[in-house]
PDB file of N, CA and C in Angstrom:
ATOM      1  N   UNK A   1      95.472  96.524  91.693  1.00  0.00           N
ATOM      2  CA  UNK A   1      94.569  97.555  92.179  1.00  0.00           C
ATOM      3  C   UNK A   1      95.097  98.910  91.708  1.00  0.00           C
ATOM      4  N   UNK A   2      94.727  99.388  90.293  1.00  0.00           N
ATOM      5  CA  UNK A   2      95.113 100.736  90.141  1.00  0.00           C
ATOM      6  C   UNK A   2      93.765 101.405  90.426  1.00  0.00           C
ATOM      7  N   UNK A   3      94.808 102.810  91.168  1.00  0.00           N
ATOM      8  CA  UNK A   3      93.858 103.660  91.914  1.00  0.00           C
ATOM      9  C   UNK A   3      93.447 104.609  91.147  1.00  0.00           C
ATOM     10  N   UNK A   4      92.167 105.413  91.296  1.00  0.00           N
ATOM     11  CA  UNK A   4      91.151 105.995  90.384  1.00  0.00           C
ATOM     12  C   UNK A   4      90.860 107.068  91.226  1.00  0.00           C
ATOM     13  N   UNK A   5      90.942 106.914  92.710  1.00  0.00           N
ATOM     14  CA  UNK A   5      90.291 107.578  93.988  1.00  0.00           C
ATOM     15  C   UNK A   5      90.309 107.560  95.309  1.00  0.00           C
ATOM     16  N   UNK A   6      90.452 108.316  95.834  1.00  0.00           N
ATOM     17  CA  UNK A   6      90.934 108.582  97.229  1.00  0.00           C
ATOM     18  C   UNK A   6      89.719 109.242  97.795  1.00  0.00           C
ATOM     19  N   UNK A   7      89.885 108.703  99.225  1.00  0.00           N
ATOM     20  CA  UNK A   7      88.991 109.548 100.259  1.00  0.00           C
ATOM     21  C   UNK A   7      89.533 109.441 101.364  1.00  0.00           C
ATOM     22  N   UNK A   8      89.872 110.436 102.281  1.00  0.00           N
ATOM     23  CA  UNK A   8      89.960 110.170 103.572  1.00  0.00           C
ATOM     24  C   UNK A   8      88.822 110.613 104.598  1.00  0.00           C
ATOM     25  N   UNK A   9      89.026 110.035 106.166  1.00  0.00           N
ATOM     26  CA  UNK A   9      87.717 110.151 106.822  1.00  0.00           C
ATOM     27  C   UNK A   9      87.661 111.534 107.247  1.00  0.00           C
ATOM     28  N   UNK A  10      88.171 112.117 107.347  1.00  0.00           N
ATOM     29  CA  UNK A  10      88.408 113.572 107.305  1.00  0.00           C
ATOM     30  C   UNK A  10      87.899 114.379 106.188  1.00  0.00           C
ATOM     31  N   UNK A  11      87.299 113.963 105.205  1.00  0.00           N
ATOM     32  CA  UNK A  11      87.440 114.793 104.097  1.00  0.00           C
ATOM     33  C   UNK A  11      86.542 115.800 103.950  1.00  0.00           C
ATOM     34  N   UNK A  12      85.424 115.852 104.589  1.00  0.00           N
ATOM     35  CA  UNK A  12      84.251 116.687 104.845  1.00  0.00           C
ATOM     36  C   UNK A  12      84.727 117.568 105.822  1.00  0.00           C
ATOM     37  N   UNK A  13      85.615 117.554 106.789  1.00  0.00           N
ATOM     38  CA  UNK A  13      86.098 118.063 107.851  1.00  0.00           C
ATOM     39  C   UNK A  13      86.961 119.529 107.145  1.00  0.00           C
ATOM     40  N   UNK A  14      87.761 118.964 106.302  1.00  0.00           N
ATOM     41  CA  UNK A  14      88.737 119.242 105.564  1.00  0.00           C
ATOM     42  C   UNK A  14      88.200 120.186 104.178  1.00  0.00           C
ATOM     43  N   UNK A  15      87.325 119.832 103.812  1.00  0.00           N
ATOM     44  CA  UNK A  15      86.596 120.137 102.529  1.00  0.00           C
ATOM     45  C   UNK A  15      85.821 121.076 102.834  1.00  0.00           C
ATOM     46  N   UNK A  16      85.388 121.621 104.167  1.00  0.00           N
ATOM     47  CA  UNK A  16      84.197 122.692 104.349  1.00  0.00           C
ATOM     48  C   UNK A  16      85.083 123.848 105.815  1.00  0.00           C
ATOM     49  N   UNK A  17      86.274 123.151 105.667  1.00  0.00           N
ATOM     50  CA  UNK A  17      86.819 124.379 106.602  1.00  0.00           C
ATOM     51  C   UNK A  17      86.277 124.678 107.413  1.00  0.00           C
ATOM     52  N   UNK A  18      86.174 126.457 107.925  1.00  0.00           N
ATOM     53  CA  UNK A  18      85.775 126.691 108.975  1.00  0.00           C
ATOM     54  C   UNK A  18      83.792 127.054 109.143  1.00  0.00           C
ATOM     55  N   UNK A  19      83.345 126.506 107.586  1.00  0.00           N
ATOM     56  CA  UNK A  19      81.954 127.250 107.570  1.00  0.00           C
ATOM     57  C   UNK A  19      81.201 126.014 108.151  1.00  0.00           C
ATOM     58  N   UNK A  20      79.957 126.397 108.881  1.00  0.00           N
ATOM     59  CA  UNK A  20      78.683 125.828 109.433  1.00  0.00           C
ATOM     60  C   UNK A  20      78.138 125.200 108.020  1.00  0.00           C
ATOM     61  N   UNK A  21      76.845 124.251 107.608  1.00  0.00           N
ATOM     62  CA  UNK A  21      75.848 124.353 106.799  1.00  0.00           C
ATOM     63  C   UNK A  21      75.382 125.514 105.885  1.00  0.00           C
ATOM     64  N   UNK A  22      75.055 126.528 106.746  1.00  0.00           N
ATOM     65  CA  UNK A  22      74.584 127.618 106.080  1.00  0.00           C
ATOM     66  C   UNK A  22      75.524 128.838 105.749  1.00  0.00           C
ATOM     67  N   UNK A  23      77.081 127.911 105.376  1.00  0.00           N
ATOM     68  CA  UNK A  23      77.857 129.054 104.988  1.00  0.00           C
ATOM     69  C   UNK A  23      78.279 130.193 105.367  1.00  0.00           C
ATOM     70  N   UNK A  24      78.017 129.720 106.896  1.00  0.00           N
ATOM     71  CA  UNK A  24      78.613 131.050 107.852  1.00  0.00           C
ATOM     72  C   UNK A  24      79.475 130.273 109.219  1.00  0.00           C
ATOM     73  N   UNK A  25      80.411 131.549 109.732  1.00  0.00           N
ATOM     74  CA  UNK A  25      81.167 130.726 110.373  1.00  0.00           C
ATOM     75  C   UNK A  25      80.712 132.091 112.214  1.00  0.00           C
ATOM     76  N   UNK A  26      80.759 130.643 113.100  1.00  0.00           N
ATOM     77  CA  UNK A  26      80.326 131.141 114.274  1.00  0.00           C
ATOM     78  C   UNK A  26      81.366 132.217 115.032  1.00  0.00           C
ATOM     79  N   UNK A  27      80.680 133.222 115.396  1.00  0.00           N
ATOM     80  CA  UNK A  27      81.495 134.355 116.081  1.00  0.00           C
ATOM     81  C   UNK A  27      82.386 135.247 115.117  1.00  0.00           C
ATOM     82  N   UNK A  28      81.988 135.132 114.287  1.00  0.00           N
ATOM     83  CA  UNK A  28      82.312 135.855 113.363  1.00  0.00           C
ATOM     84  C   UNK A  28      81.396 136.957 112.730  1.00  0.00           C
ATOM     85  N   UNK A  29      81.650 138.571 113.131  1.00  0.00           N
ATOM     86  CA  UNK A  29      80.143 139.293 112.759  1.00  0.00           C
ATOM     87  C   UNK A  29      81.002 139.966 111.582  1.00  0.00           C
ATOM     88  N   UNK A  30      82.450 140.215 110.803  1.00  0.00           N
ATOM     89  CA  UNK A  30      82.786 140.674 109.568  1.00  0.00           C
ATOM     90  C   UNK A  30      82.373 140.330 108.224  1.00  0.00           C
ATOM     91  N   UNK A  31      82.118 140.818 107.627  1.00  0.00           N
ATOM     92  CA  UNK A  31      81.592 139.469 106.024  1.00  0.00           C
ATOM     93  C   UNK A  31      82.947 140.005 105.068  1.00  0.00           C
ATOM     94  N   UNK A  32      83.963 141.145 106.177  1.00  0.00           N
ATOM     95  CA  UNK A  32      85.290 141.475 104.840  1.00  0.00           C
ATOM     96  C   UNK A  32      85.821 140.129 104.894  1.00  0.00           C
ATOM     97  N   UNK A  33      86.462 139.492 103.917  1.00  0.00           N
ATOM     98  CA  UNK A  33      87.378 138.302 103.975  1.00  0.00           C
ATOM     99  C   UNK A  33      88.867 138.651 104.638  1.00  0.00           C
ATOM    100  N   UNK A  34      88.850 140.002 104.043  1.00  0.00           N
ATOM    101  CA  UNK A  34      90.769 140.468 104.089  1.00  0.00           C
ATOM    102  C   UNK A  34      90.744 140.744 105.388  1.00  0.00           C
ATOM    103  N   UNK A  35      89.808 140.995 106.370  1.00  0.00           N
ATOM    104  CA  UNK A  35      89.909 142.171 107.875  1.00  0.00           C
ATOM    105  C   UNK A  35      90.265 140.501 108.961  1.00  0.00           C
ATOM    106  N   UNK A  36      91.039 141.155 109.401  1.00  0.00           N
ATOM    107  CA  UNK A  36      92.002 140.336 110.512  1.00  0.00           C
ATOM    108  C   UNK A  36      90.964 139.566 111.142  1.00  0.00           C
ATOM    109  N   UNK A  37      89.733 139.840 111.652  1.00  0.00           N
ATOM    110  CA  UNK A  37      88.842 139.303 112.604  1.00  0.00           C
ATOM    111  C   UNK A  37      88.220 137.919 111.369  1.00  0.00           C
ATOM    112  N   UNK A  38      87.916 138.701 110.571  1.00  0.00           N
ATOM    113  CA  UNK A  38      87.676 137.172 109.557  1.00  0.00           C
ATOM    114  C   UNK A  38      88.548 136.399 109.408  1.00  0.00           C
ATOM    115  N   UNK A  39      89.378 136.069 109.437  1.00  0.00           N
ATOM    116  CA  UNK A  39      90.680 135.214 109.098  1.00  0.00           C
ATOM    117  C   UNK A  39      91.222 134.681 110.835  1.00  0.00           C
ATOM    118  N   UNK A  40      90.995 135.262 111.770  1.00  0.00           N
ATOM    119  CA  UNK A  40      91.848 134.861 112.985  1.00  0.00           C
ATOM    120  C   UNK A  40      90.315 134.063 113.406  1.00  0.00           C
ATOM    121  N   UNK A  41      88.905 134.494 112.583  1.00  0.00           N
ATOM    122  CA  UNK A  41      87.715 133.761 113.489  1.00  0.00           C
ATOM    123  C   UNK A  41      87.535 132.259 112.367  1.00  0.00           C
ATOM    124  N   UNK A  42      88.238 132.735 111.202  1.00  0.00           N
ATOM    125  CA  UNK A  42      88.058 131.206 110.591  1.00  0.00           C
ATOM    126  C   UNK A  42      89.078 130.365 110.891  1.00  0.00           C
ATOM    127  N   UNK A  43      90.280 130.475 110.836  1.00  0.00           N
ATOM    128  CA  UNK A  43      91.261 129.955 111.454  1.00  0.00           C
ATOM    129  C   UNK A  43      90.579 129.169 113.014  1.00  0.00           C
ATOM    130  N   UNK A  44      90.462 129.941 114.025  1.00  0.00           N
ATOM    131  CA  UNK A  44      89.764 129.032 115.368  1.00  0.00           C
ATOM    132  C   UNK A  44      88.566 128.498 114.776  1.00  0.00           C
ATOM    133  N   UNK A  45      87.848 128.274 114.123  1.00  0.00           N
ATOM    134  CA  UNK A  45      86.220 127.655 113.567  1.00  0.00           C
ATOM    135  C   UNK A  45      87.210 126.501 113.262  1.00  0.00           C
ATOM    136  N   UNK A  46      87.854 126.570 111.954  1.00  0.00           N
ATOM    137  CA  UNK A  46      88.538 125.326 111.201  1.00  0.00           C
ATOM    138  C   UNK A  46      89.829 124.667 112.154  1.00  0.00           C
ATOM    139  N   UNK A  47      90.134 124.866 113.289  1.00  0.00           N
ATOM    140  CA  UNK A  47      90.793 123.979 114.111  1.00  0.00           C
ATOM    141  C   UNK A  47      89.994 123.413 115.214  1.00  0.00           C
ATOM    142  N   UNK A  48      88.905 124.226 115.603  1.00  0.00           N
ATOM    143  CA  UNK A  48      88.009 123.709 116.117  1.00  0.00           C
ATOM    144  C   UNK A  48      87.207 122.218 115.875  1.00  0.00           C
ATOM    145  N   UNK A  49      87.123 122.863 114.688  1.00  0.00           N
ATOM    146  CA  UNK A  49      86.275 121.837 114.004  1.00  0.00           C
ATOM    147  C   UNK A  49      86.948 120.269 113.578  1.00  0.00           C
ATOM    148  N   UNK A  50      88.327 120.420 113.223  1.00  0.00           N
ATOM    149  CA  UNK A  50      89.053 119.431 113.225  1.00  0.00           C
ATOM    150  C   UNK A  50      89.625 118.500 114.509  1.00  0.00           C
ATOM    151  N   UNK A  51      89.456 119.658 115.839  1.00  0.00           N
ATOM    152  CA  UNK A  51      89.801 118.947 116.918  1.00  0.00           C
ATOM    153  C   UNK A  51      88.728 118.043 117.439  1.00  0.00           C
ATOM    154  N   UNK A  52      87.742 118.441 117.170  1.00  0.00           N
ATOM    155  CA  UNK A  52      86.482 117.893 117.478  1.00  0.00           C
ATOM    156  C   UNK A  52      86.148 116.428 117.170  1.00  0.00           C
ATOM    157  N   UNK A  53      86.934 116.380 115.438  1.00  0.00           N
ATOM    158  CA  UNK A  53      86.908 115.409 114.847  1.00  0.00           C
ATOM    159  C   UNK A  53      87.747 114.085 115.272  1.00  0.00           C
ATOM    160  N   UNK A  54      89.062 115.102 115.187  1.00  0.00           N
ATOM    161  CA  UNK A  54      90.826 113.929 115.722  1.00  0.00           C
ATOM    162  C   UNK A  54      89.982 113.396 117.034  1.00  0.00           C
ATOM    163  N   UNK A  55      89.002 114.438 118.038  1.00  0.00           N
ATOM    164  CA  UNK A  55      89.231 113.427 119.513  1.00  0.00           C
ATOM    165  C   UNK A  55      87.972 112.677 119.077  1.00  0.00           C
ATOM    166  N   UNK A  56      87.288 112.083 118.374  1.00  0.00           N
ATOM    167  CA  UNK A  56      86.168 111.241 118.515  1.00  0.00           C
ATOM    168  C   UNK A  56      86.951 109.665 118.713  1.00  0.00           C
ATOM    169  N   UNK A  57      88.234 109.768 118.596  1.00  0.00           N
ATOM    170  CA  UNK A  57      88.858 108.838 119.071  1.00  0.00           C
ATOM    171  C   UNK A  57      89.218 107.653 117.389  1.00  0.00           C
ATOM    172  N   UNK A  58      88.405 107.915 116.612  1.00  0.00           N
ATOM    173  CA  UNK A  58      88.444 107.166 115.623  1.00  0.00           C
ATOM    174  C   UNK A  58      90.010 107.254 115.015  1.00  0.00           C
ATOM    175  N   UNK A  59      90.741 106.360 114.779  1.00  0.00           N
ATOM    176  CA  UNK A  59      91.893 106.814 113.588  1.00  0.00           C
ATOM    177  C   UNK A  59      91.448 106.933 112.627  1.00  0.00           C
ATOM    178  N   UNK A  60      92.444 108.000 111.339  1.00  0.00           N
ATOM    179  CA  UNK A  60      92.259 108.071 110.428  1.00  0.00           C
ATOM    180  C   UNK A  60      92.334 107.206 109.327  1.00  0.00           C
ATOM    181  N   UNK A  61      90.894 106.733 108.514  1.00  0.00           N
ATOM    182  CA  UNK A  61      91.292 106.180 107.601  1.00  0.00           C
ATOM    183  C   UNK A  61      91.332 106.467 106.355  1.00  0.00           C
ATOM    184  N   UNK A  62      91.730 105.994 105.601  1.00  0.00           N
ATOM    185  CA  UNK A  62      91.411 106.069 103.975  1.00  0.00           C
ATOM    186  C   UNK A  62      91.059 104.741 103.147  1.00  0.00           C
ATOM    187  N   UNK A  63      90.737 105.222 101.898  1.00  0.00           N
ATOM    188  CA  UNK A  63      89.883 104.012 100.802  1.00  0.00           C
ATOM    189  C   UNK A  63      90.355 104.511  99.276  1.00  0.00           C
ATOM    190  N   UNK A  64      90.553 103.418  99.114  1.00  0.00           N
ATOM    191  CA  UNK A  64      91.096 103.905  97.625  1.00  0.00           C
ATOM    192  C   UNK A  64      90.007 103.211  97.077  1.00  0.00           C
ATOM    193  N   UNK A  65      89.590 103.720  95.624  1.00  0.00           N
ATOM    194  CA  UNK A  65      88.885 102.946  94.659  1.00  0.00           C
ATOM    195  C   UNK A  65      89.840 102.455  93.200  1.00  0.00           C
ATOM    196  N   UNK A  66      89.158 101.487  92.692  1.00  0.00           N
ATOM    197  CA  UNK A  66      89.745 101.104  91.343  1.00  0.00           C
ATOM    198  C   UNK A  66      89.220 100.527  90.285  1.00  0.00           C
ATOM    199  N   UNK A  67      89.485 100.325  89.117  1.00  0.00           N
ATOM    200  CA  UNK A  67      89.003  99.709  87.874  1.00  0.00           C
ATOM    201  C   UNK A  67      88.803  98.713  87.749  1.00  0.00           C
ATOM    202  N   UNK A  68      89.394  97.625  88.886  1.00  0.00           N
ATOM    203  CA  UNK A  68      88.761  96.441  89.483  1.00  0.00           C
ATOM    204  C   UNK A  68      87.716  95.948  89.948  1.00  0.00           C
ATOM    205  N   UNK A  69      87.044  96.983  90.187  1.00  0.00           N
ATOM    206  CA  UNK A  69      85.537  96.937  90.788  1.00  0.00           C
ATOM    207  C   UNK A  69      85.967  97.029  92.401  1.00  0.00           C
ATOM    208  N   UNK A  70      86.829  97.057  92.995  1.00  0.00           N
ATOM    209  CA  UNK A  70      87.225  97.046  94.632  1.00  0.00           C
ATOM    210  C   UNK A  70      87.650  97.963  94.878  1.00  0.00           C
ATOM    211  N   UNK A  71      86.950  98.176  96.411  1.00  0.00           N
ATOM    212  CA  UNK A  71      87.602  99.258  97.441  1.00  0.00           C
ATOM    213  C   UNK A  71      88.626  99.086  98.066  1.00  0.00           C
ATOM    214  N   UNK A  72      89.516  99.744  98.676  1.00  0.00           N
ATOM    215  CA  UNK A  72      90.388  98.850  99.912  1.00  0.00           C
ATOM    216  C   UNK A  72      90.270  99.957 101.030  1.00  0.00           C
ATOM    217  N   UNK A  73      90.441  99.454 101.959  1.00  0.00           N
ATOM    218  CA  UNK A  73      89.809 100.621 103.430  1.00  0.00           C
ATOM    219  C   UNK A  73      91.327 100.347 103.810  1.00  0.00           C
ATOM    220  N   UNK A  74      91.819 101.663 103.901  1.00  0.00           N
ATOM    221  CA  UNK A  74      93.580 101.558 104.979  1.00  0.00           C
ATOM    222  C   UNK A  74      93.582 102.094 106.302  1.00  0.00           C
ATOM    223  N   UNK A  75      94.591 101.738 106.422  1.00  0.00           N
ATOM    224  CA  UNK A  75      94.433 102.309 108.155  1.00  0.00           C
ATOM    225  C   UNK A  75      96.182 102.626 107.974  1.00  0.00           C
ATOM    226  N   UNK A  76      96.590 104.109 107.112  1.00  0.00           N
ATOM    227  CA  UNK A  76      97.682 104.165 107.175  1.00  0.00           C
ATOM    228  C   UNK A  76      98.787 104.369 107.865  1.00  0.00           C
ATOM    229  N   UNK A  77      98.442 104.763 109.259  1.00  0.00           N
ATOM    230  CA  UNK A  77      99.016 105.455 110.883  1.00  0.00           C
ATOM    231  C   UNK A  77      99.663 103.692 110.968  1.00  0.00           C
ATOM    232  N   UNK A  78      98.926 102.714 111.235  1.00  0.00           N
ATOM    233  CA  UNK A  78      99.598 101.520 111.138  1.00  0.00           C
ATOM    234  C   UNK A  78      99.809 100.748 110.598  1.00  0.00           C
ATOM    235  N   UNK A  79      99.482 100.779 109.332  1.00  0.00           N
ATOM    236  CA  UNK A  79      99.903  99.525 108.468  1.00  0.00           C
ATOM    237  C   UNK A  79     100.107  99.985 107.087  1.00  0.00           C
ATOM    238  N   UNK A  80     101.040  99.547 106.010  1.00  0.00           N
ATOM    239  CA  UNK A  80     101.072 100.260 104.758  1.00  0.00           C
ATOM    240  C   UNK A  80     100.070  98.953 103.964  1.00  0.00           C
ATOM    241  N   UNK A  81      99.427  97.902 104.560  1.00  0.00           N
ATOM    242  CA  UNK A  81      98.493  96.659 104.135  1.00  0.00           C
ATOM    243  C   UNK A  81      97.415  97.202 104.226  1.00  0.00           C
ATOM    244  N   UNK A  82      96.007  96.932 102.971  1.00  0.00           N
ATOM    245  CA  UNK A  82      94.545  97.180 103.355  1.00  0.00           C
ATOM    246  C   UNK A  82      94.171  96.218 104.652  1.00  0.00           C
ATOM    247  N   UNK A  83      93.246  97.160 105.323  1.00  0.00           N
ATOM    248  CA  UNK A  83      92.856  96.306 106.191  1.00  0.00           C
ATOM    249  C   UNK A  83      91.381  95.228 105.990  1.00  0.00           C
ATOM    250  N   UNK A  84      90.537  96.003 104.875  1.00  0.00           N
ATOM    251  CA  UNK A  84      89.646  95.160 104.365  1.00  0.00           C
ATOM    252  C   UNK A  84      89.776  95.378 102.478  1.00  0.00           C
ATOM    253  N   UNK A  85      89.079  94.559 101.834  1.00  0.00           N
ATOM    254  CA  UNK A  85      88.858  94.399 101.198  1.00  0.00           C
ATOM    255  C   UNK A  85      87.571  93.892 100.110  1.00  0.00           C
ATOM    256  N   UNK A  86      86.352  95.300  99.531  1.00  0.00           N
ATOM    257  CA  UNK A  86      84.982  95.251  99.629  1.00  0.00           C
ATOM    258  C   UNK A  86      85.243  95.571  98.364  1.00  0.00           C
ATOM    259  N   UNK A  87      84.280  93.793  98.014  1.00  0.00           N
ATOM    260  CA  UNK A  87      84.096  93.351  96.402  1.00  0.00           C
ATOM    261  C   UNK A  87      82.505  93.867  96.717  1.00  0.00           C
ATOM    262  N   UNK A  88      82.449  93.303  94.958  1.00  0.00           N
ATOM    263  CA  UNK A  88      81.088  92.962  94.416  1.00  0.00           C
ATOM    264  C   UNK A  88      80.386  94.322  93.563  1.00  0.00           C
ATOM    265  N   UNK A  89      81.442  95.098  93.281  1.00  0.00           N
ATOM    266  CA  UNK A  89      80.702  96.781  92.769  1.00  0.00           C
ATOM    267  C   UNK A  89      80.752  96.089  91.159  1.00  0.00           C
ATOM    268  N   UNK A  90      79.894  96.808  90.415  1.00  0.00           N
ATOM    269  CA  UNK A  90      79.609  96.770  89.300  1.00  0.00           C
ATOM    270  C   UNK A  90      80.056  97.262  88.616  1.00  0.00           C
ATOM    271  N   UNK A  91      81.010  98.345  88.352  1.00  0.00           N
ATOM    272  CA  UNK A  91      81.891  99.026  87.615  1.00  0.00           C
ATOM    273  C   UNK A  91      82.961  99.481  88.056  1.00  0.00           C
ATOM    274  N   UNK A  92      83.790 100.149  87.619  1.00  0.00           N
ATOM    275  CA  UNK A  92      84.669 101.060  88.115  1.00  0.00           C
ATOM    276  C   UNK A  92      84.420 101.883  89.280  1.00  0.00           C
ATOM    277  N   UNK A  93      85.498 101.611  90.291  1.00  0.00           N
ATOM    278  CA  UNK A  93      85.125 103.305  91.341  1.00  0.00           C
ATOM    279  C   UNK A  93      85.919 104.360  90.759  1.00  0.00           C
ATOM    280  N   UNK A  94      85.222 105.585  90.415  1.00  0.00           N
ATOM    281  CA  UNK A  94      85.920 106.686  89.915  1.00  0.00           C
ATOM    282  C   UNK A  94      85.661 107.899  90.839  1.00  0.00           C
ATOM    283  N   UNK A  95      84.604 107.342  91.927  1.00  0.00           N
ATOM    284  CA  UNK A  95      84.128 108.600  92.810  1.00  0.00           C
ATOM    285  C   UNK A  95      83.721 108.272  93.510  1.00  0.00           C
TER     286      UNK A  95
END
């Protein structure tokens, strides 16, 4: 299984920081980036937003892809073993 790709379940969490959909972040009325209130209101948005996530109770997982045509789903908090293993793709996972 050489790996091509990574995802973790977090990654959208992680990947969009502290902004909403529409690219704005709540309680925040500055649009300077550098002024203290922007940065101390994205900072609480983007821990917010991650705490929200950690308590849905789910552990974190990850999935690697490969040139094998297979995924493997991990559950790395407990085990360094995939916990499943999802055939049947038609090419390479590269994404």
């Amino acid at each position: 299984h050489r790996v091509n790709t990574l995802a973790v379940s977090c990654d959208y969490v992680c990947r969009t920081g502290p902004f909403d959909h529409y690219g704005k972040i709540a309680d925040v009325t500055s649009k300077d980036r550098d002024s203290a209130e922007w940065r101390n209101g994205a900072y609480k948005a983007s821990v917010e937003k991650y705490k929200a996530f950690k308590g849905s109770g789910e552990p974190e997982r990850l999935v690697s892809g490969s040139d094998d045509f297979t995924i493997l789903v991990w559950n790395p908090i407990e085990n360094k073993r995939p916990i499943k293993r999802l055939t049947g793709h038609q090419q390479a996972i590269n994404h």
